[in-house]
N, C-alpha and C. Protein backbone atom coordinates (compact mmCIF):
# COMPACT_ATOMS: atom_id res chain seq x y z
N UNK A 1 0.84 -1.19 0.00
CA UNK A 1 0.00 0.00 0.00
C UNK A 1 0.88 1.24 0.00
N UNK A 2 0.23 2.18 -0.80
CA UNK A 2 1.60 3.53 -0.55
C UNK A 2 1.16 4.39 0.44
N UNK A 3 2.11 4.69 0.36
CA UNK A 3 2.02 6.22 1.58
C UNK A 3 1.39 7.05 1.47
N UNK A 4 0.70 7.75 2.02
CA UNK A 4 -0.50 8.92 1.63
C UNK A 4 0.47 9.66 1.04
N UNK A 5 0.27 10.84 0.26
CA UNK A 5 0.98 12.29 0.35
C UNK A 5 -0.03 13.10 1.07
N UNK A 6 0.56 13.89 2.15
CA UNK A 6 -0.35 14.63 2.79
C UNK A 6 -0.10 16.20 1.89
N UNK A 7 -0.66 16.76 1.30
CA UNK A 7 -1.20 18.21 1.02
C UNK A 7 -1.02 19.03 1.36
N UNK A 8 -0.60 20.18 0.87
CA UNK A 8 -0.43 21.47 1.44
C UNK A 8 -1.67 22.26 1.89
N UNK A 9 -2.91 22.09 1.53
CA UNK A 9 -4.21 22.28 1.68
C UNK A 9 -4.58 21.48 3.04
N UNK A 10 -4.40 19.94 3.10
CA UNK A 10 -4.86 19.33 4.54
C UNK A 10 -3.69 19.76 5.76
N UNK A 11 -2.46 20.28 5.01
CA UNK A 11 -2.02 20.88 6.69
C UNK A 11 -2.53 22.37 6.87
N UNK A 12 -3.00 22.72 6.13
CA UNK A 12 -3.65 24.22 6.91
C UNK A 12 -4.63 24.21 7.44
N UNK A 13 -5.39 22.89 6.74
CA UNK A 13 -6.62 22.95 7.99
C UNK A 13 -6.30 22.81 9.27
N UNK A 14 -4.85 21.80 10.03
CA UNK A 14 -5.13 21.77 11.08
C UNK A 14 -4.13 22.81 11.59
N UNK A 15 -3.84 24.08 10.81
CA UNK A 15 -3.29 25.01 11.43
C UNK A 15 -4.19 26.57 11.48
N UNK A 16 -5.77 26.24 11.06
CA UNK A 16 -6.36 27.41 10.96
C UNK A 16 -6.48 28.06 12.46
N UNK A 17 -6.42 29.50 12.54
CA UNK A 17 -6.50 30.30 13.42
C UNK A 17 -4.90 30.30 14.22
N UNK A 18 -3.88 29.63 13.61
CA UNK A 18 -2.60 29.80 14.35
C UNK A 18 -2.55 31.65 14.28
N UNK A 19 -1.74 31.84 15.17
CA UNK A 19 -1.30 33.38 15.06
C UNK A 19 -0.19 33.49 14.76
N UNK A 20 0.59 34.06 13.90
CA UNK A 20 1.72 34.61 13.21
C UNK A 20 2.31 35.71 13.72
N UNK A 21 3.94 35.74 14.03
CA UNK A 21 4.51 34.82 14.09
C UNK A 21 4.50 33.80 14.58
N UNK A 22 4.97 32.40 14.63
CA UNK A 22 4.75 30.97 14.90
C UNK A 22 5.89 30.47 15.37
N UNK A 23 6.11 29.60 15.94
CA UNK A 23 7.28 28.69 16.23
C UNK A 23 6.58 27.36 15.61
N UNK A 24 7.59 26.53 15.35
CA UNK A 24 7.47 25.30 14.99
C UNK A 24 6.86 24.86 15.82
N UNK A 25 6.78 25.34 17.27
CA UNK A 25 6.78 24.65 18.57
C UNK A 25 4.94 24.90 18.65
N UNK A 26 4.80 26.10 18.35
CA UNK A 26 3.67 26.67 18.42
C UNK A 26 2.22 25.89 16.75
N UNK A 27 3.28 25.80 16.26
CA UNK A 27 2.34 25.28 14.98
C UNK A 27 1.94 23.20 15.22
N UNK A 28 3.14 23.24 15.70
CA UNK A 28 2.80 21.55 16.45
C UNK A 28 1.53 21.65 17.10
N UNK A 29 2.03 22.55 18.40
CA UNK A 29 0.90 22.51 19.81
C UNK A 29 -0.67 22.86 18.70
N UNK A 30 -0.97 23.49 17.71
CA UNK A 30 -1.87 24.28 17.66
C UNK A 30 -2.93 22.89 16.47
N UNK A 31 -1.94 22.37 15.46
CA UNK A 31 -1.93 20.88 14.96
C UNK A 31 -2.67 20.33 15.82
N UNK A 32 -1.78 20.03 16.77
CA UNK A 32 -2.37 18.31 17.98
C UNK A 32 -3.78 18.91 18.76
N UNK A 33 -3.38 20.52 18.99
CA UNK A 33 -5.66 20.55 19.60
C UNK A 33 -6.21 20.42 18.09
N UNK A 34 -6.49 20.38 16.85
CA UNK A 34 -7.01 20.36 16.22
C UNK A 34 -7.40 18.75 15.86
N UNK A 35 -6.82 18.14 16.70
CA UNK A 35 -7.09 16.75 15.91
C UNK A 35 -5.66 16.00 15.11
N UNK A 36 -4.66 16.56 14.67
CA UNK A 36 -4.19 16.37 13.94
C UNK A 36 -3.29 15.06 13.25
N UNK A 37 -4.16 14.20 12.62
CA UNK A 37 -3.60 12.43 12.83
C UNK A 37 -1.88 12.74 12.99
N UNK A 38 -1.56 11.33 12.95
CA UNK A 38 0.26 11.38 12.73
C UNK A 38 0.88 11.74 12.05
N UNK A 39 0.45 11.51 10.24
CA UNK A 39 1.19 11.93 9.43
C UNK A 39 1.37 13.44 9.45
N UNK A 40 0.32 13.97 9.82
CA UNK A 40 0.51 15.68 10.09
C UNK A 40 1.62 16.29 11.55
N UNK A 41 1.38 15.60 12.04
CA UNK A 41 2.53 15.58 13.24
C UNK A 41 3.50 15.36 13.02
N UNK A 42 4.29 14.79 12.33
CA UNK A 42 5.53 14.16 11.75
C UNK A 42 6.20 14.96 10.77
N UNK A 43 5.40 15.76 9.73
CA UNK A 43 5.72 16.57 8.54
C UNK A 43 6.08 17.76 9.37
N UNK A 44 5.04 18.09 10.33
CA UNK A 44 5.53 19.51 11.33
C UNK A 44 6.80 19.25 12.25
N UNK A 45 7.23 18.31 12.69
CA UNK A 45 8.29 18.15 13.24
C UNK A 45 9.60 18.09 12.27
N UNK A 46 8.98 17.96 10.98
CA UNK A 46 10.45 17.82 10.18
C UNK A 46 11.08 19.37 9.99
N UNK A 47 9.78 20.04 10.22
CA UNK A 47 10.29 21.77 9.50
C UNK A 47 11.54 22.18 10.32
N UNK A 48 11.76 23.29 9.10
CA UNK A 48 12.76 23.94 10.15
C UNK A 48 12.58 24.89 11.75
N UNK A 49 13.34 24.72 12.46
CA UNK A 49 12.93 24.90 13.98
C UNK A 49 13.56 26.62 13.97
N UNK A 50 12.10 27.47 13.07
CA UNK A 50 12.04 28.92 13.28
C UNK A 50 11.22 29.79 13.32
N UNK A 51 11.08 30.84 12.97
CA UNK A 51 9.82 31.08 13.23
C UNK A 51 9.42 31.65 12.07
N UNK A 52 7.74 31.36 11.90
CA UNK A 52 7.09 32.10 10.38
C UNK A 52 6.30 32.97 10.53
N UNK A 53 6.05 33.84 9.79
CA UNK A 53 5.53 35.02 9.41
C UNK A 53 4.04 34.96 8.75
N UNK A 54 3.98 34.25 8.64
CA UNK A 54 2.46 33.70 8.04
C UNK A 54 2.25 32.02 7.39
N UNK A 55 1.22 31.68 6.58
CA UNK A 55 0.85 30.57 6.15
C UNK A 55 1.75 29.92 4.96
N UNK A 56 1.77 31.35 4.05
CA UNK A 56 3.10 31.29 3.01
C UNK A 56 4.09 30.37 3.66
N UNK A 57 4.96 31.51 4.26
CA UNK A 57 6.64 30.59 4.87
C UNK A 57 6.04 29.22 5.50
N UNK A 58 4.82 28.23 6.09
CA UNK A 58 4.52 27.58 6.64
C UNK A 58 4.92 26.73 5.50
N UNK A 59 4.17 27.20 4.10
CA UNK A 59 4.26 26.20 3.36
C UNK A 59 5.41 26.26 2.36
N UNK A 60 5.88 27.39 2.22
CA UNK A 60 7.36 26.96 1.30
C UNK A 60 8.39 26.46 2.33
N UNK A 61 8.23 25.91 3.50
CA UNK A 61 9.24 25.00 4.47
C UNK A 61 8.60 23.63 4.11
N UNK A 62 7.09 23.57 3.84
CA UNK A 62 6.56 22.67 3.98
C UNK A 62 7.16 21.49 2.49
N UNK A 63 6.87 22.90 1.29
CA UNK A 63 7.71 22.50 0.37
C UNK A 63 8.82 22.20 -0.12
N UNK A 64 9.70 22.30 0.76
CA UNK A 64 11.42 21.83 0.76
C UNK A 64 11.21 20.57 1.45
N UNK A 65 10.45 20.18 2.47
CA UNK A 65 10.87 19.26 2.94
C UNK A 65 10.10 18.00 2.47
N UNK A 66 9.12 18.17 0.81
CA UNK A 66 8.80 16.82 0.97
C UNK A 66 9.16 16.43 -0.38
């Protein structure tokens, strides 16, 4: 069976209402109250450990790293 690809669209859902700037630390915590299965937990732990400025930089980190 393959591996899902998880979406740049299904990780913003479980980051709606984060506040910007963010920590990695802060976009995890805000993920896991939303519900956020494993594979979404795992992709957020890979980012880089800094801080973002909005949804953009969320996802061009998101985009280097997959």
């Amino acid at each position: 069976m393959a591996e899902k690809t998880l979406s740049p669209i299904e990780l913003q859902e479980y980051l709606r209402g984060v506040r910007h700037p963010a920590t990695k630390d802060s976009l995890c915590s805000a993920a896991k109250d939303s519900g956020a299965p494993p594979e979404v937990m795992e992709t957020l732990q890979r980012l880089p450990d800094e801080d973002y400025d909005g949804p953009p930089a969320v996802m061009k980190a998101f985009g280097e790293i997959e």
